[in-house]
N, C-alpha and C. Protein backbone atom coordinates (compact mmCIF):
# COMPACT_ATOMS: atom_id res chain seq x y z
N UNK A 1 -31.48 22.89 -48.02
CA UNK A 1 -31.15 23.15 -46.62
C UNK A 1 -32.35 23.71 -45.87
N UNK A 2 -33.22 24.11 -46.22
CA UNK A 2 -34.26 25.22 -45.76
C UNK A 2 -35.41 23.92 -45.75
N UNK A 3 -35.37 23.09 -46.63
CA UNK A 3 -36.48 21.88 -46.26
C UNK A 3 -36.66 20.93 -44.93
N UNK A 4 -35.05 20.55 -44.67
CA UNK A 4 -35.12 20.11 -43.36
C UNK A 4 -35.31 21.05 -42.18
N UNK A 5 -34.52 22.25 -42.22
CA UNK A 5 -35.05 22.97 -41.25
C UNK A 5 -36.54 23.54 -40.60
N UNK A 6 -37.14 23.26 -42.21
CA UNK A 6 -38.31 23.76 -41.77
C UNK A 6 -39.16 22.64 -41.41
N UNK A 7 -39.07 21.50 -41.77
CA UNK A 7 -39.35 20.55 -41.63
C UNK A 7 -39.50 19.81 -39.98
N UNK A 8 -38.17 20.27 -39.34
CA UNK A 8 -37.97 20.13 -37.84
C UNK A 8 -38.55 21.25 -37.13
N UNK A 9 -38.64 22.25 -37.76
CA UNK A 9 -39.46 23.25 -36.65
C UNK A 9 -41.11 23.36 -36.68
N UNK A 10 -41.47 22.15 -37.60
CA UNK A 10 -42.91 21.67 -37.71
C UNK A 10 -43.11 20.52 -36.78
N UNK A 11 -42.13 19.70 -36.70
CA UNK A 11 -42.48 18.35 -35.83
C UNK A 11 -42.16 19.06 -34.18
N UNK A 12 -41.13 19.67 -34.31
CA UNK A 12 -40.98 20.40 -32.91
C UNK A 12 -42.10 21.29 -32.28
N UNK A 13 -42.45 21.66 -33.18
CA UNK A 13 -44.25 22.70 -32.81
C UNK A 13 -45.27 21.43 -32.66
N UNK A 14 -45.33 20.79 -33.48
CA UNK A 14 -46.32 19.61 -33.43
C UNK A 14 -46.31 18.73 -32.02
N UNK A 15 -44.83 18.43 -31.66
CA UNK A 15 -44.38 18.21 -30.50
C UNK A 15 -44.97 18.82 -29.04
N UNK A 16 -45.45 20.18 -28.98
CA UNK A 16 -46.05 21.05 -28.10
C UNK A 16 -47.64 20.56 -27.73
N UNK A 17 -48.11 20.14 -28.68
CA UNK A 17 -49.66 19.70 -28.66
C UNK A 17 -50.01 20.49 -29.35
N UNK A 18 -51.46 20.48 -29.36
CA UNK A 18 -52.58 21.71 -29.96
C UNK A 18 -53.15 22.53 -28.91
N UNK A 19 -53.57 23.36 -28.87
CA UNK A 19 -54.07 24.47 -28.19
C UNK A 19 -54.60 23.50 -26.93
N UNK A 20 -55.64 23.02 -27.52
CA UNK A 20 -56.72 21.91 -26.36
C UNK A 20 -55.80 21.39 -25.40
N UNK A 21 -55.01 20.87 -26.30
CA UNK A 21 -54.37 19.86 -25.53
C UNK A 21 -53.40 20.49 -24.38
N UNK A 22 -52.79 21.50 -24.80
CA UNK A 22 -51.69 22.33 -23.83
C UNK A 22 -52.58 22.89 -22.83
N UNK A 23 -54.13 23.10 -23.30
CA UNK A 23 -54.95 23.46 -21.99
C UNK A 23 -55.04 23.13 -21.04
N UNK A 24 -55.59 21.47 -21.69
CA UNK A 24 -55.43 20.20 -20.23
C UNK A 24 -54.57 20.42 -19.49
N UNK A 25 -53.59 20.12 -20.57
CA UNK A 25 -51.72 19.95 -19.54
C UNK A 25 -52.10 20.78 -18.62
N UNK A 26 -52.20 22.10 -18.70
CA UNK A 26 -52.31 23.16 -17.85
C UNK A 26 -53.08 23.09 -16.48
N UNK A 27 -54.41 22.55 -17.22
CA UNK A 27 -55.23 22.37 -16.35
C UNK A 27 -55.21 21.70 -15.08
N UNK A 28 -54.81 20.46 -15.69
CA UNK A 28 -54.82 19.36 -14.48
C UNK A 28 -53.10 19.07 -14.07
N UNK A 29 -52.22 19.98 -14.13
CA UNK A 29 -50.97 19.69 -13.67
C UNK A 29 -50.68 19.25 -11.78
N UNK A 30 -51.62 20.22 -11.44
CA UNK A 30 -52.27 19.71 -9.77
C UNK A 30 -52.31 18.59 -9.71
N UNK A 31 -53.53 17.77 -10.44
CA UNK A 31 -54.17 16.25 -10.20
C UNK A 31 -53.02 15.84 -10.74
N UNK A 32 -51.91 15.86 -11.44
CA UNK A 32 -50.77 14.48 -11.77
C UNK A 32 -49.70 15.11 -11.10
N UNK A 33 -50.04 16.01 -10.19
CA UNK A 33 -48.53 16.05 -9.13
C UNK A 33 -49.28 15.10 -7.63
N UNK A 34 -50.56 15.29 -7.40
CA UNK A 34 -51.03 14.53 -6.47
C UNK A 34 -51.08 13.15 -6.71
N UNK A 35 -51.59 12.69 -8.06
CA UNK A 35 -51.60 11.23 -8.48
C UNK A 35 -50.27 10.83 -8.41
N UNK A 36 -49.40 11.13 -8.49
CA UNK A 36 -47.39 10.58 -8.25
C UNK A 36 -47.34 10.73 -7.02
N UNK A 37 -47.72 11.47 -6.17
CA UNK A 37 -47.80 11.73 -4.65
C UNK A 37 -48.07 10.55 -3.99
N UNK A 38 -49.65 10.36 -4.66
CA UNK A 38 -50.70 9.62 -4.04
C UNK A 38 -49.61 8.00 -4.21
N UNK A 39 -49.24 7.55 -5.34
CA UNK A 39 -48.35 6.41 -5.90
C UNK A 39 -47.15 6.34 -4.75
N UNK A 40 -46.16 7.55 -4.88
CA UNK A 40 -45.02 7.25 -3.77
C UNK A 40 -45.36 6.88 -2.44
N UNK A 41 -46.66 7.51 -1.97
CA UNK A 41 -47.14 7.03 -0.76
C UNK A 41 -48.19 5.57 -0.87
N UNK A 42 -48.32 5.04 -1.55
CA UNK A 42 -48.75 3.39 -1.55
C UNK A 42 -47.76 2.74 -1.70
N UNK A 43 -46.72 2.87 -2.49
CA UNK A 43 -45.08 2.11 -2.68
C UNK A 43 -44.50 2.53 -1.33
N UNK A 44 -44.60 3.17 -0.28
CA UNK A 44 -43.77 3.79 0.68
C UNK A 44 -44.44 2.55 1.72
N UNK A 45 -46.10 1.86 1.91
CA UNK A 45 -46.78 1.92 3.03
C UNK A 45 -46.59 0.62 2.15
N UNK A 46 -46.67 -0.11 0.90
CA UNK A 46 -46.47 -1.43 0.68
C UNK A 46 -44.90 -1.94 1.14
N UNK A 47 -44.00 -0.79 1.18
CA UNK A 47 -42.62 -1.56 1.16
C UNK A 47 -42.26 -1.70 2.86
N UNK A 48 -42.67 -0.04 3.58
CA UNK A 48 -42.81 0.15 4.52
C UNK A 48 -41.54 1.26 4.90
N UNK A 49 -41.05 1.43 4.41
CA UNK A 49 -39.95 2.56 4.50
C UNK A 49 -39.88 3.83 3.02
N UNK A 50 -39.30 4.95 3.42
CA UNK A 50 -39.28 5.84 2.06
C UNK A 50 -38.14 5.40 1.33
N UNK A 51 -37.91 5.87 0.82
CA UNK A 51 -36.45 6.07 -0.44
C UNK A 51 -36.24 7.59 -0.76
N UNK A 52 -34.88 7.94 -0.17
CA UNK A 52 -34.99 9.33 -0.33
C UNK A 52 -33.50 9.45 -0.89
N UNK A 53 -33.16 10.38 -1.73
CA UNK A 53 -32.51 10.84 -2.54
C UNK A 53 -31.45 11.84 -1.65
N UNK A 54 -29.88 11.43 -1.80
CA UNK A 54 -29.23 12.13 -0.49
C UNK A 54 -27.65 12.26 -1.25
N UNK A 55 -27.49 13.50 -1.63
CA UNK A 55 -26.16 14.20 -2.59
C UNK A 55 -24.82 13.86 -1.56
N UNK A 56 -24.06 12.76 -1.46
CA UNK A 56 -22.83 12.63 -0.97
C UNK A 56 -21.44 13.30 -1.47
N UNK A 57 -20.55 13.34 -0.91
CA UNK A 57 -19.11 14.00 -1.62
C UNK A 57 -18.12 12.34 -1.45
N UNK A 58 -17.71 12.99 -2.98
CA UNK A 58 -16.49 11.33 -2.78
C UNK A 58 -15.28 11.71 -2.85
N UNK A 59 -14.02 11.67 -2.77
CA UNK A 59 -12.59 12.15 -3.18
C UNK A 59 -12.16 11.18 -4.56
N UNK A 60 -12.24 11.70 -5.69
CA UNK A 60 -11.75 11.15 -6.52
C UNK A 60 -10.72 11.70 -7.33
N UNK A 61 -9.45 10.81 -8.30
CA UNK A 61 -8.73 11.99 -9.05
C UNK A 61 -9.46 12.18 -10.25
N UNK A 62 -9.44 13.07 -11.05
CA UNK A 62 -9.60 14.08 -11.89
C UNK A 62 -8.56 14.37 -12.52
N UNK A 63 -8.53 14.82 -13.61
CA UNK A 63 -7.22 15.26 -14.77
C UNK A 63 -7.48 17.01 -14.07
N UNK A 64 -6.52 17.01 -14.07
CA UNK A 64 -5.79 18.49 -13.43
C UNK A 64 -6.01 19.47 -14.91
N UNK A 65 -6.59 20.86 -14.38
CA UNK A 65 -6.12 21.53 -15.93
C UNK A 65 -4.67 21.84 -15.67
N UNK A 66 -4.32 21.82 -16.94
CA UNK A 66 -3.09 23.18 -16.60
C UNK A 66 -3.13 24.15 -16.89
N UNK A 67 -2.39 25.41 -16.69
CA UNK A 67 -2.29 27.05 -16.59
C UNK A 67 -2.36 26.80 -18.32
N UNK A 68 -2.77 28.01 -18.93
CA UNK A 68 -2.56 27.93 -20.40
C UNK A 68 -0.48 28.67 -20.40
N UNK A 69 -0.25 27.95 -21.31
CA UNK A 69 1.27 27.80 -21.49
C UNK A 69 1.43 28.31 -23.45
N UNK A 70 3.01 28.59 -23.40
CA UNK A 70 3.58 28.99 -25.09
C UNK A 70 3.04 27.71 -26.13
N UNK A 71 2.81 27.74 -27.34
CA UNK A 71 2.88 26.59 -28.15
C UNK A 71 4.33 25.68 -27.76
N UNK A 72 3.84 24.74 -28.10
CA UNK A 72 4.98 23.79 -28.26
C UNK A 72 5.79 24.30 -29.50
N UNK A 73 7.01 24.42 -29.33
CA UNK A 73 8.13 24.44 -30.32
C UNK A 73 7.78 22.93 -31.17
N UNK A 74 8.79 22.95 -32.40
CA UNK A 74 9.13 21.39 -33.20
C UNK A 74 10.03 20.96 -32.10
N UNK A 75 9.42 19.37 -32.37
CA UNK A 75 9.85 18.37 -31.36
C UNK A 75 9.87 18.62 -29.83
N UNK A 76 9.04 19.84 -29.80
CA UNK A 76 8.97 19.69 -28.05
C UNK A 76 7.75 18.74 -27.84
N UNK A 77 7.59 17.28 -27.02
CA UNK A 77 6.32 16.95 -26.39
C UNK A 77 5.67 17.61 -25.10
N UNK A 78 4.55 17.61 -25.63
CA UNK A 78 3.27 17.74 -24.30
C UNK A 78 3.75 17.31 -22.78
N UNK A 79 3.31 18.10 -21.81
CA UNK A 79 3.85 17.61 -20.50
C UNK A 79 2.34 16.35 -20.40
N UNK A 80 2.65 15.33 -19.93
CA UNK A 80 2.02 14.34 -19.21
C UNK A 80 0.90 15.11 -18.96
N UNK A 81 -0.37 14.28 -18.24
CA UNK A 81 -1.76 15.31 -17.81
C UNK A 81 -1.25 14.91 -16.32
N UNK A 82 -1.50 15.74 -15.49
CA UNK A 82 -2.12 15.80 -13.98
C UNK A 82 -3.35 15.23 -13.26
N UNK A 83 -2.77 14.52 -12.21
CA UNK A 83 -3.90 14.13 -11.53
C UNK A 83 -4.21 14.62 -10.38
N UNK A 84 -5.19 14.99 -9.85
CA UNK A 84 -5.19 15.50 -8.68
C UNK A 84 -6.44 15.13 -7.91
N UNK A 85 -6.74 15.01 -6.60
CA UNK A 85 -7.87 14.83 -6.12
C UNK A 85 -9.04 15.53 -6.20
N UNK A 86 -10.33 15.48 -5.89
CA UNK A 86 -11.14 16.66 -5.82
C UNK A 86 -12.42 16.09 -5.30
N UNK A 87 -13.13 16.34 -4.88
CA UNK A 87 -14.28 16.50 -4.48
C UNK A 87 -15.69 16.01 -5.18
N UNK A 88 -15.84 15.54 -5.77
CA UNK A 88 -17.37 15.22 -6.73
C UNK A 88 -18.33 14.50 -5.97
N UNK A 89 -19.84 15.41 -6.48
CA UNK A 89 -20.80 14.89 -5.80
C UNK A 89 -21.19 13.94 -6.79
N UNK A 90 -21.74 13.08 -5.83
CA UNK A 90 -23.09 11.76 -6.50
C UNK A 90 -24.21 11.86 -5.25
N UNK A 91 -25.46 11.54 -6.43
CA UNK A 91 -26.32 11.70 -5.67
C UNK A 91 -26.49 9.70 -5.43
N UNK A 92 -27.14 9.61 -4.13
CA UNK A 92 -27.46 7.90 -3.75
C UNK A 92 -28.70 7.95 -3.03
N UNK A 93 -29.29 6.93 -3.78
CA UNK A 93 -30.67 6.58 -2.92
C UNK A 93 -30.59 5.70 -1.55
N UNK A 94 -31.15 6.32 -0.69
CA UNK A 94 -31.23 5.79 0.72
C UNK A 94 -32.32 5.27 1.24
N UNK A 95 -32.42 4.27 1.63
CA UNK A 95 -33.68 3.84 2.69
C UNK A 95 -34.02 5.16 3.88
N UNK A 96 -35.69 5.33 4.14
CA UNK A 96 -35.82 6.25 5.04
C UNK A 96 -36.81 5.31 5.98
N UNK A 97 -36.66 5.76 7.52
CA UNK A 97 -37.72 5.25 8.24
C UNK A 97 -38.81 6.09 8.17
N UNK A 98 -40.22 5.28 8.40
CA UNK A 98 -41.36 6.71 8.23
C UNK A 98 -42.31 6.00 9.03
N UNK A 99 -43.18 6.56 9.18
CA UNK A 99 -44.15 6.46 10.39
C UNK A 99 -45.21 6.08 9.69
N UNK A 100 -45.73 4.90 9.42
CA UNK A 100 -46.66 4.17 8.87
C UNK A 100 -47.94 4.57 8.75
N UNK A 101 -48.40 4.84 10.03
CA UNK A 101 -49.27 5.87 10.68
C UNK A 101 -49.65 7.50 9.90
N UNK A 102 -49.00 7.76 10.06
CA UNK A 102 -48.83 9.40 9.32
C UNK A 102 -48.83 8.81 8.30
N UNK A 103 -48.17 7.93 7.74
CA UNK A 103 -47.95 7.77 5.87
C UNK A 103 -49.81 7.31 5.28
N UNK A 104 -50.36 6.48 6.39
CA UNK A 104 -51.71 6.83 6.30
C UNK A 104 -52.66 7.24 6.02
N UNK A 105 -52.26 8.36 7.05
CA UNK A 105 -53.22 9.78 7.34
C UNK A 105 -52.64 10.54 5.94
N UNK A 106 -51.76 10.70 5.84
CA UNK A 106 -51.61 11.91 4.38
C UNK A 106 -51.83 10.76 2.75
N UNK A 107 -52.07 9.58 2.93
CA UNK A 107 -52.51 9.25 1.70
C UNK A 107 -54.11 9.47 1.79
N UNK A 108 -55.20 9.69 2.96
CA UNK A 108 -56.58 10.00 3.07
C UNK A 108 -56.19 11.25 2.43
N UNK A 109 -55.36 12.28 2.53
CA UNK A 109 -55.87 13.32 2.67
C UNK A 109 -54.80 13.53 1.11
N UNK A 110 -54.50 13.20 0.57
CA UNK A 110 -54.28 12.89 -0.82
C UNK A 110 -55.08 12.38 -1.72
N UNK A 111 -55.80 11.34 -1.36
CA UNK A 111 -56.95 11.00 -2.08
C UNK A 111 -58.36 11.91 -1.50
N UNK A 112 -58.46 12.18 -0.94
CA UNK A 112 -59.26 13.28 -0.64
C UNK A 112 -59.21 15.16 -1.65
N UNK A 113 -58.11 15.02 -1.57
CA UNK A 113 -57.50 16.26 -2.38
C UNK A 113 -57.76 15.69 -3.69
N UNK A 114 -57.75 14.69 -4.30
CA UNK A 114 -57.72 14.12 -5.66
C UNK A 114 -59.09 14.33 -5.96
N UNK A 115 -60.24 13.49 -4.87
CA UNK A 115 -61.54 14.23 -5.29
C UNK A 115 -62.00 15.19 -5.79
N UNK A 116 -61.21 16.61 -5.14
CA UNK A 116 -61.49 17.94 -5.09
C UNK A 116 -61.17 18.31 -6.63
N UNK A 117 -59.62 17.42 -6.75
CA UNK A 117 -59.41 18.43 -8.12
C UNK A 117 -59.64 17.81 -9.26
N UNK A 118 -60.58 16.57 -9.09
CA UNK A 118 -60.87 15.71 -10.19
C UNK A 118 -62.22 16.81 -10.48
N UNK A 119 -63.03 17.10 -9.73
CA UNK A 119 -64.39 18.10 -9.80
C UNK A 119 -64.00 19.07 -10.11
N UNK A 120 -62.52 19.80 -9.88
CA UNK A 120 -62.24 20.87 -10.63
C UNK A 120 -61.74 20.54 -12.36
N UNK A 121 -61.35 19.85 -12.24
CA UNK A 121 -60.42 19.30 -13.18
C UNK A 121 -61.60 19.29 -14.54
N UNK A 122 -62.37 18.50 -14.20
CA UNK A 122 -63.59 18.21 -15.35
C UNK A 122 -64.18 19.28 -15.79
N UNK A 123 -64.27 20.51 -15.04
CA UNK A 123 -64.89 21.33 -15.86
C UNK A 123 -63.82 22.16 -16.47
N UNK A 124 -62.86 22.64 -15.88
CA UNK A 124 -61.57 22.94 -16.45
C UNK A 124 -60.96 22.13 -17.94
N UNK A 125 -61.46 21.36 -17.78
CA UNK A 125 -61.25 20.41 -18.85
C UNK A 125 -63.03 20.92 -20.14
N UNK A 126 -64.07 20.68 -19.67
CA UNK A 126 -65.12 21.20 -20.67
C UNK A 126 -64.42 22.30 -21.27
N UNK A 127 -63.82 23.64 -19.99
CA UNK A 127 -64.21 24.79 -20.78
C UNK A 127 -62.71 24.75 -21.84
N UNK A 128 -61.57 24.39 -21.89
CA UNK A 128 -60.67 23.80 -22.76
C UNK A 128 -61.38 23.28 -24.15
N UNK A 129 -62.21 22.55 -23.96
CA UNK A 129 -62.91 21.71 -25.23
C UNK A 129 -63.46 22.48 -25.85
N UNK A 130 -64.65 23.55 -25.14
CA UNK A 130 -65.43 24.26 -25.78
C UNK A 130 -64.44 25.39 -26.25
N UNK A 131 -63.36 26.21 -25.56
CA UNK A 131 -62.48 27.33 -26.04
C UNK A 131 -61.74 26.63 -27.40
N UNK A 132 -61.24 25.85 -27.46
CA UNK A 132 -60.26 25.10 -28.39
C UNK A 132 -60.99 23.92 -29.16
N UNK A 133 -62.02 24.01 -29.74
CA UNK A 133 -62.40 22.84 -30.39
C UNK A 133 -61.37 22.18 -31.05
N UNK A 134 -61.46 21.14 -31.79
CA UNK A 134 -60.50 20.14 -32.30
C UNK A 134 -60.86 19.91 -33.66
């Protein structure tokens, strides 16, 4: 019993990276929130509209709880389940209008920002290599 367990809490650590590597992650988490940025805004200006994510309410039934009740006696059956309406969200993707223009101007200044933290990024990245050799 103690073989598999220990066994999974090796692949699960292994799973984390190595030191170096969790550095990077660290490092450059900026540059791959801008690089997905930079992406939604070329898919936004190729399609020409956004896609935005918008939590609706629906009325649907639902199994009702019931109150907690005595055991059933012998040969008493279960009451039927309850249905009742209620409320549940879903989330739905929506078409957005956007201003082509502006969608533009903030992909310059996204790839502009990418410059910045690619020059940060690289040495942030040396001093990772040199702290954490491999």
């Amino acid at each position: 019993m103690r073989r598999p367990l220990f066994a999974l809490l090796l692949l699960s650590l292994a799973a984390c990276g190595t030191p170096q590597e969790r550095c990077i992650q660290r490092e450059t988490r900026d540059l791959r929130t801008v690089d997905r940025l930079i992406g939604e805004t070329e898919t936004n200006l190729r399609r020409g509209y956004a896609l935005e994510e918008v939590t609706v309410w629906r009325t649907q039934w639902v199994r009702c709880d019931d109150p907690p009740r005595a055991p059933l006696t012998e040969g008493e059956r279960p009451p039927p389940p309850r249905m009742c309406l209620d409320d549940v969200a879903e989330t739905v993707t929506r078409p957005k209008a956007i201003n082509l223009a502006d969608e533009r101007e903030k992909l310059a200044e996204l790839q502009a920002k990418r410059r910045d933290l690619v020059k940060t990024a690289e040495s942030a990245i040396a001093q990772c290599r040199a702290t954490f050799p491999e």
